[in-house]
Protein backbone atom coordinates (compact mmCIF):
# COMPACT_ATOMS: atom_id res chain seq x y z
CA UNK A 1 139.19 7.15 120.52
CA UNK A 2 142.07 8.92 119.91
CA UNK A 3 142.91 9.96 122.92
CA UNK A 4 142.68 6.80 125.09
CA UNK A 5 144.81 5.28 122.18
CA UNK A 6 147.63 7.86 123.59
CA UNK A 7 147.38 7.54 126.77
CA UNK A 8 147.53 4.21 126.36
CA UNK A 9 151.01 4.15 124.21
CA UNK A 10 152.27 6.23 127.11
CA UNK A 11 152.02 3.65 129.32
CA UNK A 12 153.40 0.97 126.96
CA UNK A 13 156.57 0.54 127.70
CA UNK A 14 159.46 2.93 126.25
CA UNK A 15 160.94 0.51 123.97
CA UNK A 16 158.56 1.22 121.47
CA UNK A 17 160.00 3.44 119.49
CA UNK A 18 159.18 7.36 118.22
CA UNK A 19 158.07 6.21 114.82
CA UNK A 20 156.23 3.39 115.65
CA UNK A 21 153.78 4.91 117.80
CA UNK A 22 153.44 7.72 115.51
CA UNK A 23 152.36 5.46 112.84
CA UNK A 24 149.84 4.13 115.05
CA UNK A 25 148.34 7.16 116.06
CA UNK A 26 148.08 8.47 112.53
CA UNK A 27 146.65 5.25 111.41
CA UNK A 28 143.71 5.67 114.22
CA UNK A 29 143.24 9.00 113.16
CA UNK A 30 142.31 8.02 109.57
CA UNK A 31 140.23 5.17 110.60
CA UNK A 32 138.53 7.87 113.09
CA UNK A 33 137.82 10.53 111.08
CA UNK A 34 135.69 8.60 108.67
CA UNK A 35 133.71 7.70 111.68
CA UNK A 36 133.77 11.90 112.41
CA UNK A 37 132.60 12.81 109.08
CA UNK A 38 129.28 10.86 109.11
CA UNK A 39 128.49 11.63 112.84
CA UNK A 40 129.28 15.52 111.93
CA UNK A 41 126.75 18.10 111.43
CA UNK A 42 125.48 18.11 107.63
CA UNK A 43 126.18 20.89 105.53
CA UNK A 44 123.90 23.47 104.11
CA UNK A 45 121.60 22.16 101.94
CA UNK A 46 122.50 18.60 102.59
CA UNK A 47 120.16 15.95 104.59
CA UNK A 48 121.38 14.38 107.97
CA UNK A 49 120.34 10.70 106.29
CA UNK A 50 122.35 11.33 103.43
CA UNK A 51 125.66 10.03 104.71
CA UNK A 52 124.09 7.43 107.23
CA UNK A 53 121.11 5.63 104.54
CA UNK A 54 122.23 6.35 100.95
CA UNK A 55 119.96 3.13 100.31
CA UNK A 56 116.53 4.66 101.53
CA UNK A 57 117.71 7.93 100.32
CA UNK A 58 117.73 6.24 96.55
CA UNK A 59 114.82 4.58 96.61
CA UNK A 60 112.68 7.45 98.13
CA UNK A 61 114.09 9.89 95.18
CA UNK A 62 112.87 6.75 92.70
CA UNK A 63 109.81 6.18 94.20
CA UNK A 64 109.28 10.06 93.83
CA UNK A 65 110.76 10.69 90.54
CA UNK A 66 108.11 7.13 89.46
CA UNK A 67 105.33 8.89 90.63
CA UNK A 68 106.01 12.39 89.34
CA UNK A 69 106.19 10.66 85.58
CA UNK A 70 103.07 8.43 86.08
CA UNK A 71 101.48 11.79 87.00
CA UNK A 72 102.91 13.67 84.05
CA UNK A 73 101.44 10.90 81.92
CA UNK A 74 98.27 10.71 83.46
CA UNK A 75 97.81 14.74 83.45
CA UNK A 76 98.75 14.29 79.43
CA UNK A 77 95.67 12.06 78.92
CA UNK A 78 93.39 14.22 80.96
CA UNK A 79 94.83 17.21 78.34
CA UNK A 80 94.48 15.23 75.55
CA UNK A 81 90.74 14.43 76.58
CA UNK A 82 90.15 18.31 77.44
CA UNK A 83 91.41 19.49 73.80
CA UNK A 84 89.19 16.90 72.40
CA UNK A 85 85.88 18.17 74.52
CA UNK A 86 86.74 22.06 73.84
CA UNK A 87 86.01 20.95 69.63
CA UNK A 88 82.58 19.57 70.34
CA UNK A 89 80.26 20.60 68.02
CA UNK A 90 82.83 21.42 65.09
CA UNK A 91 81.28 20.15 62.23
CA UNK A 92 82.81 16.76 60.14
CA UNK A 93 84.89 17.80 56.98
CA UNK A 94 86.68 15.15 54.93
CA UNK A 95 90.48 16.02 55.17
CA UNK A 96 89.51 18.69 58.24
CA UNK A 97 92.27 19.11 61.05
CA UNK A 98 90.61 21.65 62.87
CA UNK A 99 90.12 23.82 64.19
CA UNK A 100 86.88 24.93 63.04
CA UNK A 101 86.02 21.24 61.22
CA UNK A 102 87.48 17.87 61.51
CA UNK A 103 87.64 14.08 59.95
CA UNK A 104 88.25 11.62 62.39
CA UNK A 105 91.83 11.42 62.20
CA UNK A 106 92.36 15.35 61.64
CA UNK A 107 90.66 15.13 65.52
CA UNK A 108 93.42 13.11 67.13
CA UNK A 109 95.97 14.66 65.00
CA UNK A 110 95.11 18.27 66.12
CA UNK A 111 94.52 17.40 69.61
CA UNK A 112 98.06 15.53 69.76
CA UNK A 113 99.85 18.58 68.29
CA UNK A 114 98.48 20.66 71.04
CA UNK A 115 100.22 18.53 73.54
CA UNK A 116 103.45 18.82 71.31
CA UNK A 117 103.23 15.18 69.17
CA UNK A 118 103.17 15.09 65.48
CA UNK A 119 100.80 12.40 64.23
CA UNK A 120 100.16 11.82 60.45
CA UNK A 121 96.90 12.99 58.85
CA UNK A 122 95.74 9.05 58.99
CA UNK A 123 94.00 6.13 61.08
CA UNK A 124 95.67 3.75 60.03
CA UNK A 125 98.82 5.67 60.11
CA UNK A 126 98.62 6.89 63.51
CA UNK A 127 98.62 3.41 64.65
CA UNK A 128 102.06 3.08 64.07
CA UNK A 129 102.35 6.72 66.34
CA UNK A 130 101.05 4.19 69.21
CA UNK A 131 101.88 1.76 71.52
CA UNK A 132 100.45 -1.33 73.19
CA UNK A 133 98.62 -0.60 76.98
CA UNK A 134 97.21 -2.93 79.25
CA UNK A 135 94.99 -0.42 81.32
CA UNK A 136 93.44 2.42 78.81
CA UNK A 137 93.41 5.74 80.02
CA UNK A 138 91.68 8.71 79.05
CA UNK A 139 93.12 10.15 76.35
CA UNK A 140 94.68 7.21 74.96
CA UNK A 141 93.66 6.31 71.21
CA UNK A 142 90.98 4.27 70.13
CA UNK A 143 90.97 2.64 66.99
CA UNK A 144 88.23 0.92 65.05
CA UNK A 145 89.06 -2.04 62.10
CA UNK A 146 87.45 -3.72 59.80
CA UNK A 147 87.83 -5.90 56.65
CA UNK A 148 89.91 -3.49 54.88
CA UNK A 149 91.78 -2.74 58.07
CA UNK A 150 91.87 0.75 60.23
CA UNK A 151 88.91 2.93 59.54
CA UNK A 152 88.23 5.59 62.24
CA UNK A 153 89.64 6.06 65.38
CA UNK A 154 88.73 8.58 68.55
CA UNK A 155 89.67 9.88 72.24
CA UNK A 156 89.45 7.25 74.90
CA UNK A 157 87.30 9.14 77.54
CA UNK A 158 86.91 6.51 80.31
CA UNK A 159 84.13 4.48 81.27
CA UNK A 160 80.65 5.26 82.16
CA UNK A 161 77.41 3.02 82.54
CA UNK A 162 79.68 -0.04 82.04
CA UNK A 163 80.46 1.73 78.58
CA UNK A 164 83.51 2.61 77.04
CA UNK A 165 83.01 5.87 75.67
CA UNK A 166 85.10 8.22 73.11
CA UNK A 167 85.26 11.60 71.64
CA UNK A 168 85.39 11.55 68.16
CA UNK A 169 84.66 13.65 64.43
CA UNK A 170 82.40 10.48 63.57
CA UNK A 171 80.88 11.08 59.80
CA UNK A 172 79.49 14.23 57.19
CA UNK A 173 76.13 15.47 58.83
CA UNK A 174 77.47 15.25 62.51
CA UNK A 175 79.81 17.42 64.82
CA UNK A 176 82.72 16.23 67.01
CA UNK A 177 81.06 14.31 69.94
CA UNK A 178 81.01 12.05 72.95
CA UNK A 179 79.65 8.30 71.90
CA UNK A 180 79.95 4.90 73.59
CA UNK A 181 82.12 2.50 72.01
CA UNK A 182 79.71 0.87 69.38
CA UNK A 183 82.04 -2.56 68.23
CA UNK A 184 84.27 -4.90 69.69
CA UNK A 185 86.04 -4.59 66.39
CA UNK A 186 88.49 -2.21 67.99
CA UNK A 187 91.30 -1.53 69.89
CA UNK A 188 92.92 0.97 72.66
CA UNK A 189 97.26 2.28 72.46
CA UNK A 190 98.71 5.20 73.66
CA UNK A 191 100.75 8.10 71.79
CA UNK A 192 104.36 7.58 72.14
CA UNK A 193 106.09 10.58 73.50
């Protein structure tokens, strides 16, 4: 580009002057080496789309970056659900948090600080450790109400048999343990992290 731009000026006619066409060539040279830069090999490290489709670029590193966290949450639940499962059989013990006995809450509490999440020694209190889901997934919390408000509340461990089922420390006599969902009288939120 630059060079037909000279050769052309050299056969302009010679009253253009020294400094005129010497403005013009350096102006085409900084409108050309933009052009240059994004046709020139990348650098090290660097992607040959980077310079040309910053746009797709973006939204592939979203997309990614989406999918990684929706994973990360996902493989949380699945933790949670596993922590839960590895204290079946631990007998129920008012005020227990594990990990040789648990109440209900003393469950989710000891499961959660596994996975790095403080939750208070309480049903009713962990509620406020929660959030609001559309979709439960496993390991979310499942919590069970009643006249006097929260009562008990368990691991959300997916459906089975058209059943929603949990793991929970249910009462004195029994053992942490896998049982359907027994009421409507409940309700399904996830830990905030």
């Amino acid at each position: 580009m630059i060079g037909s731009s000279i050769r052309a000026l050299s056969r302009a006619p010679r009253r253009i002057s020294i400094g005129l066409s010497t403005a013009l060539v350096v102006g085409l040279a900084l409108v050309a080496v933009p052009n240059q830069a994004a046709t020139a090999a990348p650098s090290p490290g660097t992607s040959a789309h980077t310079g040309a489709h910053p746009a797709s670029t973006t939204i592939s590193t979203t997309t990614t970056e989406k999918k990684k966290a929706k994973k990360k949450k996902k493989s949380r639940g699945i933790r949670a659900l596993r922590r839960a499962k590895s204290r079946a059989g631990a007998p129920y013990s008012y005020g227990g948090d594990g990990p040789r006995s648990f109440d209900c809450s003393g469950l989710t509490q000891w499961v959660y600080k596994k996975l790095g999440r403080k939750l208070p020694h309480s049903s009713s209190a962990q509620v406020g450790h929660t959030f609001k889901v559309k979709k439960p997934r496993k390991g979310d919390l499942v919590f069970f109400y009643g006249s006097g408000g929260v009562y008990h509340v368990g691991i959300y461990a997916g459906k089975r048999d058209g059943r929603r089922w949990i793991w929970h420390s249910p009462r004195p006599g029994e053992s942490v343990q896998k049982d359907p969902i027994w009421t409507s009288s409940h309700f399904i939120r996830r830990v905030k992290y």
